[in-house]
C-alpha atoms as a PDB file:
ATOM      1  CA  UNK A   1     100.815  80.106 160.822  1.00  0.00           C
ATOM      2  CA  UNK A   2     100.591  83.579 162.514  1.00  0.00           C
ATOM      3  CA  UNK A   3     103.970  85.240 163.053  1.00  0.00           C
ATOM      4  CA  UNK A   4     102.898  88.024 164.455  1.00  0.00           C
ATOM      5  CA  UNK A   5     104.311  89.186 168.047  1.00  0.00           C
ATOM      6  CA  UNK A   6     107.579  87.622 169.530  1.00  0.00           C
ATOM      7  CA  UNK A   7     105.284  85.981 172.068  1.00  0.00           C
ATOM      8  CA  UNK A   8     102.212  84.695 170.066  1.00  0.00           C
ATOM      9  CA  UNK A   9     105.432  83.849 167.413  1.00  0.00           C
ATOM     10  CA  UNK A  10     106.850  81.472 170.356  1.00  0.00           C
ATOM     11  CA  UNK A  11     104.246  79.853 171.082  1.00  0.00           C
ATOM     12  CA  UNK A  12     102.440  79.105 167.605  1.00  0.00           C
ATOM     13  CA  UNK A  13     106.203  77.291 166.549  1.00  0.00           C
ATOM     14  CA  UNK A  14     105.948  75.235 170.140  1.00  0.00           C
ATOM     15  CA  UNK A  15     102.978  73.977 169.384  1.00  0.00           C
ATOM     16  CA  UNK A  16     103.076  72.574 166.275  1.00  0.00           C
ATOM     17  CA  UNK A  17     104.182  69.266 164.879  1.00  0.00           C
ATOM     18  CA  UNK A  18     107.693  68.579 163.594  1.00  0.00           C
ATOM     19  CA  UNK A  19     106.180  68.292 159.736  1.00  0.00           C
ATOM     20  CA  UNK A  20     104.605  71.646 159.856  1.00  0.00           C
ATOM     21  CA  UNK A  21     107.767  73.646 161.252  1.00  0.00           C
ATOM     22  CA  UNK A  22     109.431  71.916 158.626  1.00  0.00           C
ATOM     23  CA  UNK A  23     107.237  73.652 156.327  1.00  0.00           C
ATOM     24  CA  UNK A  24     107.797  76.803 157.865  1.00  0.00           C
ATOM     25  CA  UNK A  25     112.030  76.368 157.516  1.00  0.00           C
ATOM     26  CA  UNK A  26     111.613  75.664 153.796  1.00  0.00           C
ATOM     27  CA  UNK A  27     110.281  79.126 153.784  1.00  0.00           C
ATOM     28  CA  UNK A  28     112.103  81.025 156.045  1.00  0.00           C
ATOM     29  CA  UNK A  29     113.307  83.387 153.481  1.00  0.00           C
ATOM     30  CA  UNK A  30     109.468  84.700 153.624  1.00  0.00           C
ATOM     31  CA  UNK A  31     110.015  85.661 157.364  1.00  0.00           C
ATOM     32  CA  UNK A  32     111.096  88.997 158.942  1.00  0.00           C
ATOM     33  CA  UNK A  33     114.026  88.938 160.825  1.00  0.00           C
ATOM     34  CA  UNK A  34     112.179  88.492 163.983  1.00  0.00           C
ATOM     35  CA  UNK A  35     110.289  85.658 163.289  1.00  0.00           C
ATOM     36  CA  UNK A  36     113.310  83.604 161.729  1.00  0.00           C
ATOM     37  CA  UNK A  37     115.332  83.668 164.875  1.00  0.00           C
ATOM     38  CA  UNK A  38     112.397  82.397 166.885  1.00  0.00           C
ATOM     39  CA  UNK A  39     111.995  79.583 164.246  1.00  0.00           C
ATOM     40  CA  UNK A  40     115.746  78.416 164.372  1.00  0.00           C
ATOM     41  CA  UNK A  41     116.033  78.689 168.003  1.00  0.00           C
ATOM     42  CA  UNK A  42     112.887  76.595 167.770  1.00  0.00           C
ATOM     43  CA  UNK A  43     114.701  74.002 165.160  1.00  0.00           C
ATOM     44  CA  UNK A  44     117.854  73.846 167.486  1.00  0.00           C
ATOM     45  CA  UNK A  45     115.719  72.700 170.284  1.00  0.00           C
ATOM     46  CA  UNK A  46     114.046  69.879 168.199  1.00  0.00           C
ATOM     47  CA  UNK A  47     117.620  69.178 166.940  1.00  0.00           C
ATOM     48  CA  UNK A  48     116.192  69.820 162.823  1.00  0.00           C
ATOM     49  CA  UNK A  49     118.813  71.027 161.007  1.00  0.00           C
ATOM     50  CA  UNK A  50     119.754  71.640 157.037  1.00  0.00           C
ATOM     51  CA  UNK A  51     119.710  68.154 156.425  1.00  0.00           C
ATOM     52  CA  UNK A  52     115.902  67.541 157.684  1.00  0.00           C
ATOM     53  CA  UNK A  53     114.933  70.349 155.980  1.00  0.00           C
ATOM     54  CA  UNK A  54     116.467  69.248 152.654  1.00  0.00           C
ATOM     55  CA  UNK A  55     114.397  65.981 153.183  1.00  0.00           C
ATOM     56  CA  UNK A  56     111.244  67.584 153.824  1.00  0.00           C
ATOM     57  CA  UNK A  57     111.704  69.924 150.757  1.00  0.00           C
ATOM     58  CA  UNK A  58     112.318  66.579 148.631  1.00  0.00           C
ATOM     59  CA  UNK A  59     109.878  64.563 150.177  1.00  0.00           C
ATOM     60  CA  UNK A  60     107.160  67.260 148.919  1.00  0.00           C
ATOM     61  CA  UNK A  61     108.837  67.821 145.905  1.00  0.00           C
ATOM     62  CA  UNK A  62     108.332  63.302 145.610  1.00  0.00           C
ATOM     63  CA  UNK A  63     104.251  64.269 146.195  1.00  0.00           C
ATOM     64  CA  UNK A  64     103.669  66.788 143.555  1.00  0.00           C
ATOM     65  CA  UNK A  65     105.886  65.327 140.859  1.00  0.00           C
ATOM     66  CA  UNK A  66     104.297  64.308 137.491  1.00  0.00           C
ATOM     67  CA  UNK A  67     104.250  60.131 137.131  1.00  0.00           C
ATOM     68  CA  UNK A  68     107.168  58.621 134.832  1.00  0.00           C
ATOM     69  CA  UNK A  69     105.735  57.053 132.050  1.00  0.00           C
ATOM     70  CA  UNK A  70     105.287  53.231 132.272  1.00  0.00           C
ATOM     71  CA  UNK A  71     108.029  51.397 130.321  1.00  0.00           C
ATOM     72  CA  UNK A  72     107.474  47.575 129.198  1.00  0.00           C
ATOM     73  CA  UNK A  73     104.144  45.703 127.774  1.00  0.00           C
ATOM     74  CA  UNK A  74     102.300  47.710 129.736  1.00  0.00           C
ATOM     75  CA  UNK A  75     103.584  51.053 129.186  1.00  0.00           C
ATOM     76  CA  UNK A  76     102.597  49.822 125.345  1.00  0.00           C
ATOM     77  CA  UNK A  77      99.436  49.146 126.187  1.00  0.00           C
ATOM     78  CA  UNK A  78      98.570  51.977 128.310  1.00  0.00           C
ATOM     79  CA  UNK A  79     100.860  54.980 128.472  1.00  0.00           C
ATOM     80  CA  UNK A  80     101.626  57.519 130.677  1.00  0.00           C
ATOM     81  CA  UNK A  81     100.641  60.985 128.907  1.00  0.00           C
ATOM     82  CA  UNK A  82     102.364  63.988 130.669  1.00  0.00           C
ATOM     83  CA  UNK A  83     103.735  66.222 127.975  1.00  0.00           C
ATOM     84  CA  UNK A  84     103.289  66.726 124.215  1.00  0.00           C
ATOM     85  CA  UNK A  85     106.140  64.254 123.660  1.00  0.00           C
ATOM     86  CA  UNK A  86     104.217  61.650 125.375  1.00  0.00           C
ATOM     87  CA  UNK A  87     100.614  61.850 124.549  1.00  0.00           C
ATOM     88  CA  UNK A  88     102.495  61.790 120.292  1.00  0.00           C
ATOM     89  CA  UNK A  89     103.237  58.815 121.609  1.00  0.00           C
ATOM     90  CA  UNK A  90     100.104  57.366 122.892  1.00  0.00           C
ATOM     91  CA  UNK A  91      98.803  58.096 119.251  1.00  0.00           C
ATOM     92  CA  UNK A  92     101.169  56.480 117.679  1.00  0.00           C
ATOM     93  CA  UNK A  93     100.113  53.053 118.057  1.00  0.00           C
ATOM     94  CA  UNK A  94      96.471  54.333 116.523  1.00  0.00           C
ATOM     95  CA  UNK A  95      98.722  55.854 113.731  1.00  0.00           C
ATOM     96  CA  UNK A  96     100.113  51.950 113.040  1.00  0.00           C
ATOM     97  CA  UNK A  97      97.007  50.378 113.238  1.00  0.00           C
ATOM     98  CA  UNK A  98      95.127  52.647 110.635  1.00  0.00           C
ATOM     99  CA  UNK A  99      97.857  52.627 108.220  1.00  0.00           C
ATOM    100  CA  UNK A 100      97.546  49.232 108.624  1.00  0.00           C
ATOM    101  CA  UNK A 101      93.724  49.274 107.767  1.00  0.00           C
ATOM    102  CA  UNK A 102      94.530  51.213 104.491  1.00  0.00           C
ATOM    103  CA  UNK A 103      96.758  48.274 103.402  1.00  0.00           C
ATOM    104  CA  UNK A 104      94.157  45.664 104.120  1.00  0.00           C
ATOM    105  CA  UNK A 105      91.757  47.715 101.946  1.00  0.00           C
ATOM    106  CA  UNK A 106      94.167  47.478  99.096  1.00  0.00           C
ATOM    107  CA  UNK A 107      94.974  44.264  99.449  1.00  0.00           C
ATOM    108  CA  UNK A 108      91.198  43.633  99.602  1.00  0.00           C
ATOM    109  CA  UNK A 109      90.770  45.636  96.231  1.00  0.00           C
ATOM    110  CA  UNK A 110      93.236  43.479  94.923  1.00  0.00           C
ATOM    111  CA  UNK A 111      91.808  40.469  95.792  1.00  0.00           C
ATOM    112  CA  UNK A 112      88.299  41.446  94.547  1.00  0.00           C
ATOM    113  CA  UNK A 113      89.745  42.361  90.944  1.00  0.00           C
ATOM    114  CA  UNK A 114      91.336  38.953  91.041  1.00  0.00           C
ATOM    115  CA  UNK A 115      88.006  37.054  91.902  1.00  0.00           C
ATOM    116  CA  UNK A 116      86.337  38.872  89.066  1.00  0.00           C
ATOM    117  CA  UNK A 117      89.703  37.916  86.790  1.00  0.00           C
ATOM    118  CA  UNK A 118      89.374  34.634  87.814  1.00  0.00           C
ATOM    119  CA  UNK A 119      85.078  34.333  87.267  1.00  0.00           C
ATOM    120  CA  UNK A 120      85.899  35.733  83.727  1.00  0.00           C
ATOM    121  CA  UNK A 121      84.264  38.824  84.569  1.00  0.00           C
ATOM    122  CA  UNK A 122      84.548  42.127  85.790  1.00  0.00           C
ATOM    123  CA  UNK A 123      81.065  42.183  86.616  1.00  0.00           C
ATOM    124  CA  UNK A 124      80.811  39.332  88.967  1.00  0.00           C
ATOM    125  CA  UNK A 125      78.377  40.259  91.982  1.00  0.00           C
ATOM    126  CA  UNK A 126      80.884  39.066  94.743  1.00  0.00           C
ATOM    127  CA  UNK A 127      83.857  40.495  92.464  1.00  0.00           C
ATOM    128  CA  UNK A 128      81.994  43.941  92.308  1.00  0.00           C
ATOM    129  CA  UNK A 129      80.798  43.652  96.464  1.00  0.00           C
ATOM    130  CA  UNK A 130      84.154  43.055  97.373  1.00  0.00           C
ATOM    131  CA  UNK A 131      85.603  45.872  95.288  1.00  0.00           C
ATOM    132  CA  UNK A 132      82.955  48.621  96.737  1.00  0.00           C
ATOM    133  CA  UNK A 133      83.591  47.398 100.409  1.00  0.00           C
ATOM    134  CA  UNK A 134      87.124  47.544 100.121  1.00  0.00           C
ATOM    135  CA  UNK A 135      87.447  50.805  98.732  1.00  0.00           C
ATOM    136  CA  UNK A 136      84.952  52.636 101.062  1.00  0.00           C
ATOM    137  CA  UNK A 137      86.720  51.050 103.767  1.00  0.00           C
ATOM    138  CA  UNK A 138      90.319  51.819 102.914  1.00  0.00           C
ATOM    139  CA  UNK A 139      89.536  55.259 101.820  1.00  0.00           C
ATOM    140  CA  UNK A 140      88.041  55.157 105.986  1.00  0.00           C
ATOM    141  CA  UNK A 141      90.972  53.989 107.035  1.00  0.00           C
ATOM    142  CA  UNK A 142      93.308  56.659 104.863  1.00  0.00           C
ATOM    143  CA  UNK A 143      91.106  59.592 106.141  1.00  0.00           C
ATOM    144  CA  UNK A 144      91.541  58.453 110.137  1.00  0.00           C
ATOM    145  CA  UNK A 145      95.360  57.406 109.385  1.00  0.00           C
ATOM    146  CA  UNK A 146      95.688  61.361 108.234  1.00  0.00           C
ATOM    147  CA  UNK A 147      93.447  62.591 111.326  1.00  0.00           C
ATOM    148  CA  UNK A 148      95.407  60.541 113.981  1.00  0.00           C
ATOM    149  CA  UNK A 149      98.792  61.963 112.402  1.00  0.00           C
ATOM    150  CA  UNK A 150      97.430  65.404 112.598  1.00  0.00           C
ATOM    151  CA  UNK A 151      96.165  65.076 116.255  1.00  0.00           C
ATOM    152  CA  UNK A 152      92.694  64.746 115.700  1.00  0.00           C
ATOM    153  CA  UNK A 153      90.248  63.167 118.323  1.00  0.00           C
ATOM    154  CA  UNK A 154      87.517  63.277 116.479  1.00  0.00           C
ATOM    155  CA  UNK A 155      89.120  60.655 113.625  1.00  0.00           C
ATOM    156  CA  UNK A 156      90.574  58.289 116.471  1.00  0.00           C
ATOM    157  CA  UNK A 157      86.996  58.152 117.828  1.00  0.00           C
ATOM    158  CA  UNK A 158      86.084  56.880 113.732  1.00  0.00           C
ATOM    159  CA  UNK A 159      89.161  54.682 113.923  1.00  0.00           C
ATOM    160  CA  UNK A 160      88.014  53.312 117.315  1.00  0.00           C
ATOM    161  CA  UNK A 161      84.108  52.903 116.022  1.00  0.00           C
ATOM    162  CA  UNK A 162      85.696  51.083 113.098  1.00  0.00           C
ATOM    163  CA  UNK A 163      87.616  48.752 115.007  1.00  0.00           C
ATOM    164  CA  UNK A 164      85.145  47.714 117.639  1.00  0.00           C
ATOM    165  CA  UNK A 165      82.733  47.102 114.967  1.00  0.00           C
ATOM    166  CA  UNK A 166      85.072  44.679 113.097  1.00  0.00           C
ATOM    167  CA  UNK A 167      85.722  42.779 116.898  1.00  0.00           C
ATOM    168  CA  UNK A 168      82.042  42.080 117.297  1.00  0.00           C
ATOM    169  CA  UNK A 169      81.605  41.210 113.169  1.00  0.00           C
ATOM    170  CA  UNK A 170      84.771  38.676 114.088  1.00  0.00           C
ATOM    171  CA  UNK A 171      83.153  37.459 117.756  1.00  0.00           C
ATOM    172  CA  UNK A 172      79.940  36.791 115.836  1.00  0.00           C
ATOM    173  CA  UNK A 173      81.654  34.568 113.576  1.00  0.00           C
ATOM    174  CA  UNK A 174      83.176  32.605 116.203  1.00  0.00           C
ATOM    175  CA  UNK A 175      86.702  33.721 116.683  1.00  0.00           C
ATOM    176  CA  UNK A 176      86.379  34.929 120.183  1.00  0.00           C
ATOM    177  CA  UNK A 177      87.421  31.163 120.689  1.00  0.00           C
ATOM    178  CA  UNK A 178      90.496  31.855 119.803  1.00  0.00           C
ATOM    179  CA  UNK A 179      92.990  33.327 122.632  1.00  0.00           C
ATOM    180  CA  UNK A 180      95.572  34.900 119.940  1.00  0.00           C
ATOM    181  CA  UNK A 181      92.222  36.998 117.934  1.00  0.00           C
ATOM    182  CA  UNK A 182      91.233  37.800 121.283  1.00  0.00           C
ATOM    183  CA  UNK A 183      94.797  39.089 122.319  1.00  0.00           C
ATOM    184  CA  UNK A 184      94.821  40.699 118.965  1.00  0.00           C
ATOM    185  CA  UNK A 185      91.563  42.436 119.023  1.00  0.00           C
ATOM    186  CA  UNK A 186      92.099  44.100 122.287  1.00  0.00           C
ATOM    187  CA  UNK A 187      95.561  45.355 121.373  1.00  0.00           C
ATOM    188  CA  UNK A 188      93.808  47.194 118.299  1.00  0.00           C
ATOM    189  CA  UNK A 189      91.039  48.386 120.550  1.00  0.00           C
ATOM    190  CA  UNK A 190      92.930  49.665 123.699  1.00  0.00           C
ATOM    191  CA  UNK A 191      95.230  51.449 120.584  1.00  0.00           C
ATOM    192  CA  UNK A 192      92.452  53.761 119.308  1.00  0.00           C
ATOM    193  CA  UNK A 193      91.926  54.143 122.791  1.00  0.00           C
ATOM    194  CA  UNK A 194      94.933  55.295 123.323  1.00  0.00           C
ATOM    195  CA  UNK A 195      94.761  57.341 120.339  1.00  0.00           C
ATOM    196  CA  UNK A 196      91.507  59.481 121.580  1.00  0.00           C
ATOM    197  CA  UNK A 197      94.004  59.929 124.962  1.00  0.00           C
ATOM    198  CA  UNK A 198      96.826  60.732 122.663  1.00  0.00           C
ATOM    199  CA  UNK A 199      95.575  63.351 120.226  1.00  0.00           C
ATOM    200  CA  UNK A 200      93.286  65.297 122.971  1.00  0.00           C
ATOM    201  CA  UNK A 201      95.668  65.448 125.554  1.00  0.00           C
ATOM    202  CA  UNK A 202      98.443  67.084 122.669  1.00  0.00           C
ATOM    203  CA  UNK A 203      96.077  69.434 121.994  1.00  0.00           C
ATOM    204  CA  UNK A 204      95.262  70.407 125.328  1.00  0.00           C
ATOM    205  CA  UNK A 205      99.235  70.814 126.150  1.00  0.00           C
ATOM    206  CA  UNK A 206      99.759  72.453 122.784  1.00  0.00           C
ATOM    207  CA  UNK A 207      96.887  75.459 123.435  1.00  0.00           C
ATOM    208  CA  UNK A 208      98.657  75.322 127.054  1.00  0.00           C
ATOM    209  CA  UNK A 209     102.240  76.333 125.785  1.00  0.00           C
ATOM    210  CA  UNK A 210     100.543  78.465 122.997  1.00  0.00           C
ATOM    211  CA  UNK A 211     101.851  76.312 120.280  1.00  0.00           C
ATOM    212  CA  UNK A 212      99.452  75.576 117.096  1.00  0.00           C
ATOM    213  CA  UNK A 213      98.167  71.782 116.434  1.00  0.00           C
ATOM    214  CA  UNK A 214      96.918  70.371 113.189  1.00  0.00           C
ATOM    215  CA  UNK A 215      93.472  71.207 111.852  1.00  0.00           C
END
């Protein structure tokens, strides 16, 4: 708004709407002396006072302030990532889930040994098949459970890859007929997800404040 001669001054603050002089008052510290008492006179006519400019300065402040993050189920399943506190957060459900992958893959070790044990022979095909799988894919698993905890993207993206691929090996079989393995598979799913959000969005805010993430 111009604020230039006493006039033109007068005029411009008749003119304009009760919102936009109320923009003007939160500022008034940035006018000359001139301009300021044309503005209050101005506000005394309209009857705005302190407290109506209070409520505009709030009101504005309500417009540009960052989201609270979601609380409940669905906070859980999709979080509100506004700080580095917050997007550790989002990962952290990535960091559960792969930590739970390495403990299927020993458990799955396990098991093999114990076929093989049980066929009277180490060198049983399945025994042997089993034992390979299970390895490769718990050594997966420990290598994106120590990328998520260190922030990385890139090993969420493996742990997401990993976990969609067992969801369509599992649909294929059938078990999309099933409301709790579907519940379950999307949880897993929407937590790598979350985990891609997670660890970019700390890095981002950590190269922001000039802090140092994980390699």
């Amino acid at each position: 708004m111009e604020t230039g001669e006493k006039g033109n001054s007068k005029t411009n603050y008749s003119s304009v709407t009760n919102e936009q002089i109320l923009g003007v008052a939160s500022r008034m510290y940035l006018l000359n002396e001139g301009d300021r008492s044309l503005l209050t006179d101005e506000l005394e006519r309209r009857s705005l006072g302190p407290d109506e400019i209070q409520a505009y300065i709030e009101a504005q402040a309500e417009k540009t302030r960052a989201p609270e993050p979601k609380e409940g189920l669905f906070g859980w399943i999709w979080p509100t990532i506004k700080d580095e506190r917050t997007a550790s957060n989002a990962s952290s459900r990535a960091i559960l889930f792969s930590a739970f992958g390495v403990l299927l893959g020993i458990l799955g070790c396990v098991s093999s040994l114990f076929v093989g044990l049980s066929a009277g022979s180490l060198t049983d095909r399945n025994a042997i098949l089993g034992l390979v799988f299970f390895s490769v894919a718990g050594l997966v698993w420990a290598f994106v459970h120590r990328g998520v905890v260190n922030q990385s993207p890139v090993w969420a993206g493996v742990g997401l890859a990993m976990s969609a691929g067992w969801v369509v090996h599992s649909w294929m079989r059938g078990d999309w007929k099933y409301p709790i393995a579907v519940c379950l598979d999307t949880v897993v799913v929407l937590a790598f997800i979350n985990g891609i959000r997670g660890t970019a969005a700390y890095r981002r805010y950590a190269r922001g404040s000039g802090g140092r993430a994980h390699a």
